[in-house]
Protein backbone atom coordinates (compact mmCIF):
# COMPACT_ATOMS: atom_id res chain seq x y z
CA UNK A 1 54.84 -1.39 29.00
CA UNK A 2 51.57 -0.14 30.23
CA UNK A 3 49.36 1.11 27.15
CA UNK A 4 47.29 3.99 28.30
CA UNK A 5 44.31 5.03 26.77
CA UNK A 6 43.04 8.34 26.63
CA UNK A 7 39.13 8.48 28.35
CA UNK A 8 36.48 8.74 26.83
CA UNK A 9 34.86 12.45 26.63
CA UNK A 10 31.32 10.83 26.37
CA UNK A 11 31.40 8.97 28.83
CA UNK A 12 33.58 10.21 31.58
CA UNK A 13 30.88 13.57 31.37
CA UNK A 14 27.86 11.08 31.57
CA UNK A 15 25.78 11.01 35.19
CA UNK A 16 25.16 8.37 36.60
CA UNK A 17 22.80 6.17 35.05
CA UNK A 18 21.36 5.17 38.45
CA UNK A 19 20.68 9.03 38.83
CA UNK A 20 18.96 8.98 35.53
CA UNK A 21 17.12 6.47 36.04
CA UNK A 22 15.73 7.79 39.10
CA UNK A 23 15.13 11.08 37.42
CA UNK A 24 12.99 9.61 34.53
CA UNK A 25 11.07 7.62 36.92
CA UNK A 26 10.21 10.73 39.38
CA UNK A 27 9.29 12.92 36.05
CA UNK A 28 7.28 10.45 34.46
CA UNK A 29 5.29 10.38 37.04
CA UNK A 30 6.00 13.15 39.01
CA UNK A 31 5.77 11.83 42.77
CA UNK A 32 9.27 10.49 44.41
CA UNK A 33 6.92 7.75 46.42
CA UNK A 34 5.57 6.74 43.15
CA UNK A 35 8.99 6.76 41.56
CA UNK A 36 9.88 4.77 44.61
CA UNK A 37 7.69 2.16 44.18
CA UNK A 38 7.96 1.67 40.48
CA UNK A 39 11.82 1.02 40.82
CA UNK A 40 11.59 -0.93 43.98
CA UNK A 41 13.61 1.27 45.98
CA UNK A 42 12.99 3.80 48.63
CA UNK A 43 12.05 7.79 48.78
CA UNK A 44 14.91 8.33 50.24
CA UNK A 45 17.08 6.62 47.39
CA UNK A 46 15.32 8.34 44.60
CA UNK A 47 15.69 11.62 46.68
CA UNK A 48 19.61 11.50 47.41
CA UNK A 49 19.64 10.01 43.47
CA UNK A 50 18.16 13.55 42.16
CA UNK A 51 20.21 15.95 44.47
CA UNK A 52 23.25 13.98 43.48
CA UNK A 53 22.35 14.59 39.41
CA UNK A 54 21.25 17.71 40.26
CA UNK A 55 24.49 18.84 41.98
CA UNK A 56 26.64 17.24 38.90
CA UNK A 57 24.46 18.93 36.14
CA UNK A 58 24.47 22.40 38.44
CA UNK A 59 20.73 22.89 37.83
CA UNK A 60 17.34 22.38 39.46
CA UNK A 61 15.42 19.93 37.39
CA UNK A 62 12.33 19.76 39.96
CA UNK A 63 10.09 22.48 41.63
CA UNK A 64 9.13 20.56 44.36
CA UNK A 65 5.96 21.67 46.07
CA UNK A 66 4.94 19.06 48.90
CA UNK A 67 5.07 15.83 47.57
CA UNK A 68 4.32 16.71 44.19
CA UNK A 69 7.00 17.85 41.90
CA UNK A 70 7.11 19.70 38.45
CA UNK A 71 10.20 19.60 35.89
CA UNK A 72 11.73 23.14 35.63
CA UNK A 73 12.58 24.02 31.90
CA UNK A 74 15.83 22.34 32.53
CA UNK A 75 14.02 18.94 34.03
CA UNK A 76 11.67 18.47 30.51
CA UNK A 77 15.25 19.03 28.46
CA UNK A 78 16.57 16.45 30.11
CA UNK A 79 13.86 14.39 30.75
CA UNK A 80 13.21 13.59 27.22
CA UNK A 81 16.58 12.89 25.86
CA UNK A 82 16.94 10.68 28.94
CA UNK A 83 13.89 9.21 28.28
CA UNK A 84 14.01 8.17 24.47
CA UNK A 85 17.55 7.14 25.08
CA UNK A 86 16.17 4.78 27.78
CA UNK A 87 13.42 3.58 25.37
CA UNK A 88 16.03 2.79 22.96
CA UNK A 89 18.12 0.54 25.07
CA UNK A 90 15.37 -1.39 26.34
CA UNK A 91 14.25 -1.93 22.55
CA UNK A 92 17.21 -3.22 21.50
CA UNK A 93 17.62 -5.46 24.69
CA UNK A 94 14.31 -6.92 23.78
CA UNK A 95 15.52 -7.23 19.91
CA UNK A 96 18.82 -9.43 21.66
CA UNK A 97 16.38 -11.61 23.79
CA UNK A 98 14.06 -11.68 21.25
CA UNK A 99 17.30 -13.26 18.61
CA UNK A 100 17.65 -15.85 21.40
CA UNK A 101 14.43 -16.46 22.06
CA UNK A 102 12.68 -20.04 21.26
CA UNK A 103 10.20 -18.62 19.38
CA UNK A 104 11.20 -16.91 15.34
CA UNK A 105 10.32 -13.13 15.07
CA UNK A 106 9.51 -11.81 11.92
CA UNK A 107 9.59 -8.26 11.97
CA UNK A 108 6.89 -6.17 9.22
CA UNK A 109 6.69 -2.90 8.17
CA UNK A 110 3.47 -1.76 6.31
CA UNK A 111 0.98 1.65 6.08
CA UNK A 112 -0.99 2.28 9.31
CA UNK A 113 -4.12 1.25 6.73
CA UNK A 114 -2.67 -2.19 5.75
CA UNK A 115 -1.84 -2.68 9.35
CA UNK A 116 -5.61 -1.77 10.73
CA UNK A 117 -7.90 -2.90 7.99
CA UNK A 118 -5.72 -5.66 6.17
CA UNK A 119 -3.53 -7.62 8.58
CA UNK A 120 -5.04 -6.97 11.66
CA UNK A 121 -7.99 -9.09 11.23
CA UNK A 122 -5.87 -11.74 9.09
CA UNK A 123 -3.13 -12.58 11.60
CA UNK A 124 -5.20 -15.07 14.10
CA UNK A 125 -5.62 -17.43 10.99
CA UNK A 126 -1.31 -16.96 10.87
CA UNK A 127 -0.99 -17.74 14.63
CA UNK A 128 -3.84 -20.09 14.50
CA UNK A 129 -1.54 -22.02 12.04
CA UNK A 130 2.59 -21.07 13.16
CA UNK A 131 2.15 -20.85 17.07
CA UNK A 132 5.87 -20.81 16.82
CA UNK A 133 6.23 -17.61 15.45
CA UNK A 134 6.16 -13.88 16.76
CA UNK A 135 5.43 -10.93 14.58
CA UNK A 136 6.01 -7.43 14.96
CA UNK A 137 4.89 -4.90 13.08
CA UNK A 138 6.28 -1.23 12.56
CA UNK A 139 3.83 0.98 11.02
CA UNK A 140 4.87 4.38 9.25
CA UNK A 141 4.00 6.39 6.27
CA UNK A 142 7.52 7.57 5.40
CA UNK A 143 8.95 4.39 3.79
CA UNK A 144 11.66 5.59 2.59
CA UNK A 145 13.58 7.04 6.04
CA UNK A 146 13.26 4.47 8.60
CA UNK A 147 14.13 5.45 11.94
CA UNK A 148 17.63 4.29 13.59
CA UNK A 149 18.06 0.68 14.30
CA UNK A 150 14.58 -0.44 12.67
CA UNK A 151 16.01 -2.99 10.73
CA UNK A 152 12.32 -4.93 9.00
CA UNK A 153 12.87 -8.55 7.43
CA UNK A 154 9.24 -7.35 5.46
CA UNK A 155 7.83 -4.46 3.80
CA UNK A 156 4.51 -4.44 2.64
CA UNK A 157 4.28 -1.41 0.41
CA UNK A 158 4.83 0.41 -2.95
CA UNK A 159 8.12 0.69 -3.46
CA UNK A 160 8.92 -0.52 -6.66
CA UNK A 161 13.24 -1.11 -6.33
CA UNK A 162 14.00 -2.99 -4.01
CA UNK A 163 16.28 -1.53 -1.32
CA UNK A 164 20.06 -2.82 -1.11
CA UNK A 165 19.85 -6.69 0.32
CA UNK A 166 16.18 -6.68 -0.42
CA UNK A 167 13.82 -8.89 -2.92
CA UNK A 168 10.39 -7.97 -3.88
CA UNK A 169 7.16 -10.17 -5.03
CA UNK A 170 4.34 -8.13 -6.55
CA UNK A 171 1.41 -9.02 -4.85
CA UNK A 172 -1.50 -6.88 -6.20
CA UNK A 173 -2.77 -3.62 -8.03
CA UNK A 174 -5.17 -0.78 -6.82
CA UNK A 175 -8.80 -0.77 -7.56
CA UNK A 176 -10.06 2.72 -6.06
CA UNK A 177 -13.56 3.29 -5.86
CA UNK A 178 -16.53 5.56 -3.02
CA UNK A 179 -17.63 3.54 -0.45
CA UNK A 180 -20.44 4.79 1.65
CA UNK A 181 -22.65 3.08 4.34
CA UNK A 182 -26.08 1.96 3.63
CA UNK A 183 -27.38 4.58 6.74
CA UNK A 184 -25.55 7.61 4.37
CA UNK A 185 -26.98 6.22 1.33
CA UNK A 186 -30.25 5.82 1.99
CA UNK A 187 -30.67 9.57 3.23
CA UNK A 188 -28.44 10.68 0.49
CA UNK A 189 -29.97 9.22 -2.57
CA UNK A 190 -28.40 11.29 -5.07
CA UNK A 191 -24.99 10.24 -3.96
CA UNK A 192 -25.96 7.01 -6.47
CA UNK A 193 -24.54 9.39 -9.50
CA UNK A 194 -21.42 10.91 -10.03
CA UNK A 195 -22.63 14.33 -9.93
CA UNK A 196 -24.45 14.09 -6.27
CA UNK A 197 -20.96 12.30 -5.20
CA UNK A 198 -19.44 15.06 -6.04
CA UNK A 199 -21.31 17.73 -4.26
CA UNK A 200 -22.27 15.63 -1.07
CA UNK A 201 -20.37 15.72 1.67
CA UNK A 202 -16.81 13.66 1.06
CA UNK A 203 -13.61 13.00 3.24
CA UNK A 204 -10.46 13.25 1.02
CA UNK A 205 -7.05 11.57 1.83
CA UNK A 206 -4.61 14.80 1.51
CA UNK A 207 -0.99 14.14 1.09
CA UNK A 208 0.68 15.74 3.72
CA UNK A 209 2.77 13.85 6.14
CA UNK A 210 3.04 11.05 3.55
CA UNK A 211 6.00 10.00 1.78
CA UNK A 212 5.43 10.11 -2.01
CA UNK A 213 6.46 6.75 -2.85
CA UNK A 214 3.54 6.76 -5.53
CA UNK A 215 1.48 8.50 -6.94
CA UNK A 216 -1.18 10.61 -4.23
CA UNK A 217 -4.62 9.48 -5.82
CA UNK A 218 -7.49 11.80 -3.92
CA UNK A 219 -11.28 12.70 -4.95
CA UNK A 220 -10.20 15.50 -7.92
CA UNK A 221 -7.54 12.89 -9.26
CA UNK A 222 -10.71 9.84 -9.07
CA UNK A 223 -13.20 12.32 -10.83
CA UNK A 224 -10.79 13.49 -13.75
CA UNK A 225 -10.87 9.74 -14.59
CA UNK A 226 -14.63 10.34 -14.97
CA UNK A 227 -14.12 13.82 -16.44
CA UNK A 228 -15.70 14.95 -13.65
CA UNK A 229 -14.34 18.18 -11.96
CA UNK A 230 -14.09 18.71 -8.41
CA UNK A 231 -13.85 22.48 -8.62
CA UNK A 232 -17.45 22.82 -9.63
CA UNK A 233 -18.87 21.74 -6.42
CA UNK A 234 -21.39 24.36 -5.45
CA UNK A 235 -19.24 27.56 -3.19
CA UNK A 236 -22.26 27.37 -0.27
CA UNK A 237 -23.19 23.47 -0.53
CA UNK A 238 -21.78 20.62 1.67
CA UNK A 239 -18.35 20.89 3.07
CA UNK A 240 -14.42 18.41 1.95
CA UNK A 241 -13.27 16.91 4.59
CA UNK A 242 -9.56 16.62 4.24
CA UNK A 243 -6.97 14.27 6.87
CA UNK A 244 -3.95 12.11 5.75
CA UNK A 245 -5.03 9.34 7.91
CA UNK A 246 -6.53 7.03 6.22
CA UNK A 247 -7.98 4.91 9.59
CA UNK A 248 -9.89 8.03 10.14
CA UNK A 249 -11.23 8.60 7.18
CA UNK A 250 -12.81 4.94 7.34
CA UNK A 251 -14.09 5.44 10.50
CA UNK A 252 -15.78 8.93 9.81
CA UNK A 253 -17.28 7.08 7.04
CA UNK A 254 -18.50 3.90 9.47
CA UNK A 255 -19.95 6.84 11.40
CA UNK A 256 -22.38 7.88 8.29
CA UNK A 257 -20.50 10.94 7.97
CA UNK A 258 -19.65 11.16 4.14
CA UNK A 259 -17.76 9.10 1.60
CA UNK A 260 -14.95 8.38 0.78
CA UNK A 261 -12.56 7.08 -1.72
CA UNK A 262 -12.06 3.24 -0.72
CA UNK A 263 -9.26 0.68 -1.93
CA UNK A 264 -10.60 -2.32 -2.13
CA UNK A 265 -7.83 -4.28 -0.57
CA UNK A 266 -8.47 -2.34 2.36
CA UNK A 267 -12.19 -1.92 2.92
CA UNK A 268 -13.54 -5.24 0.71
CA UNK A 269 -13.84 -7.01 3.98
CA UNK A 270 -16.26 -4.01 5.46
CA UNK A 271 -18.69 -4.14 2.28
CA UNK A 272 -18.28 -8.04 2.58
CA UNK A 273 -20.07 -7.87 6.49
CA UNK A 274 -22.26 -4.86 4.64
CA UNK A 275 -20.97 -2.15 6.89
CA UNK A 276 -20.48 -0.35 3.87
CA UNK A 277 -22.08 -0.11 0.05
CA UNK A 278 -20.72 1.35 -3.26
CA UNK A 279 -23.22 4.22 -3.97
CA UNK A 280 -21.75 4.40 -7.60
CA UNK A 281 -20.36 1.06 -10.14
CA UNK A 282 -17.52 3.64 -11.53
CA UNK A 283 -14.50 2.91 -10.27
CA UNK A 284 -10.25 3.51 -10.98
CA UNK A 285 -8.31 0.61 -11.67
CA UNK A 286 -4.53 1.05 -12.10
CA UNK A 287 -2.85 -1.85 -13.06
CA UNK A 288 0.68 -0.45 -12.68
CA UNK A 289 -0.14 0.51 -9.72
CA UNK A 290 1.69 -2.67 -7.41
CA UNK A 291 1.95 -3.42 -3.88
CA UNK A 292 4.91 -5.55 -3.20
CA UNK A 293 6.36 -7.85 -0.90
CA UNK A 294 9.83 -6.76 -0.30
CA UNK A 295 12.36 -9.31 1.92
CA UNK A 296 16.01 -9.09 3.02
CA UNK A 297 17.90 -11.76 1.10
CA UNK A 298 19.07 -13.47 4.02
CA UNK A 299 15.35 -14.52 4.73
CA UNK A 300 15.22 -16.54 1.01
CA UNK A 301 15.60 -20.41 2.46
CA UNK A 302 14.28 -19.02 5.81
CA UNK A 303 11.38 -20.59 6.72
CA UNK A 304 9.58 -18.54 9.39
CA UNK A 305 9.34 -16.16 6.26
CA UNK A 306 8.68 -18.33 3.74
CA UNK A 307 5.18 -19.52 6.06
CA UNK A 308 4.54 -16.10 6.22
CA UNK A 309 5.18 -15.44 2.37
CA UNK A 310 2.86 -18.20 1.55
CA UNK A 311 -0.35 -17.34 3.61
CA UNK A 312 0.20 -14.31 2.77
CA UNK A 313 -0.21 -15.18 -1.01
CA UNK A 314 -2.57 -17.41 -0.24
CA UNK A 315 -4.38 -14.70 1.79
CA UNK A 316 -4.65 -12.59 -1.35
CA UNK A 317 -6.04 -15.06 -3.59
């Protein structure tokens, strides 16, 4: 006997991909000729492709005015579900061909600050030295929701249990202390004391947006350590800058435009090359505070990971 199955909901109402295809191409950039040419086909095919999806959807998804076109409401709906979902299979087609590739991958996940002012200027030396291997690197701030089907073999952050399948090496503690450049500290003398730091003009990391995976250190948590309180800053005098990106704040401060709090993992490098100067010796030092190296289990013996494990130590000492 014949076994019948019963179809599939999902996919029997799905358009056809061709169709969609054509439709993402003609909204993204909004010109069937350009839409055309992008996919190697004809104005005419992208054309019949959209009446066709329009005609099985029962809505317009263009206003078409000459040869430009704009989505209706309808159009930018559809256009960016059909867009992401597009995004996501060609991800995970690359992740396949990637697997099979002849070159390892190693895929990291770190802070948008570790990836810009820590690895970023590190990795040549790691190609220099493993041609063989790829990296990729995911950056976010929410550690602990990955999106779907981001699957790292590395963190590089503060979580201190290691997630299910995962290892962790500590690696190092913060040391948190102003950093300044030598423009902003020469026409701000009394920035050299911890009373004109506190009323000059400084850029604070807030803590919105960030997932609180530690504890948020910021300006009035760095001057309680000094029993110094923020609050008294004169009402009228120079203004708090506030931003949770950290990249920012760095480079508002590279632009002499205040200080801020600096973690020396991060911005030792800059006073290094003297781009920037600690106006004040005080600093914050917490020793419990660790950033780890955290590794799926599978990647123990592996040892595309163990070459990155070791310059990476090595890196830090």
């Amino acid at each position: 006997m014949v076994k019948h199955v019963e179809p599939d909901k999902i996919l029997v109402k799905m358009p056809s991909l061709r169709a969609v295809k054509s439709f993402v191409a003609a909204a993204k950039y909004q010109n069937f000729t350009r839409a055309a040419e992008a996919l190697c086909v004809t104005q005419a095919a992208i054309s019949r492709q959209i009446r066709e999806l329009e005609a099985a959807l029962g809505v317009d998804l263009f206003k078409r005015a000459g040869r430009a076109v704009e989505l209706t409401e309808a159009g930018t709906i559809f256009y960016d579900a059909a867009y992401l979902s597009f995004v996501n299979i060609a991800q995970a087609a690359d992740r396949i061909k990637s697997s099979h590739s002849s070159k390892k991958v190693l895929t990291i996940c770190c802070s948008p600050a570790f990836s810009a002012l820590w690895l970023s200027r590190r990795l040549p030396d790691f190609f220099a030295a493993n041609p063989e291997i790829d990296i990729n690197v995911v950056t976010t701030e929410n550690f602990l929701k990955m999106e779907p089907g981001v699957y790292p073999d590395v963190f590089i952050n503060k979580v201190t249990d290691p997630r299910e399948g995962y290892r962790s090496i500590p690696l190092f503690h913060d040391i948190i202390y102003p950093v300044c450049t030598p423009q902003f500290l020469a026409q701000n003398p009394d920035v050299n004391t911890l009373a004109g730091l506190r009323d000059t003009v400084l850029l604070n990391l807030s803590p919105y947006g960030r997932a609180q995976i530690a504890e948020h250190v910021d300006w009035s948590v760095w001057f309680a350590f000094h029993d110094i309180q923020l609050n008294k800053r004169p009402r009228s005098g120079k203004h708090l800058f506030n931003a949770n990106d950290y990249n920012m704040l760095i480079q508002m401060v590279l632009s002499h435009q205040g200080v801020s709090l600096g973690w020396h993992h991060l911005v030792s490098p800059l006073i290094d090359q003297g781009l920037l100067v600690k106006p004040v010796e005080q600093e914050v030092i917490f020793k419990e505070k660790l950033h780890y190296l955290t590794y799926t289990e599978d990647k123990e013996d592996n040892d595309e990971f163990s070459w990155f494990r070791d310059w990476l130590l090595s890196s830090l000492s």
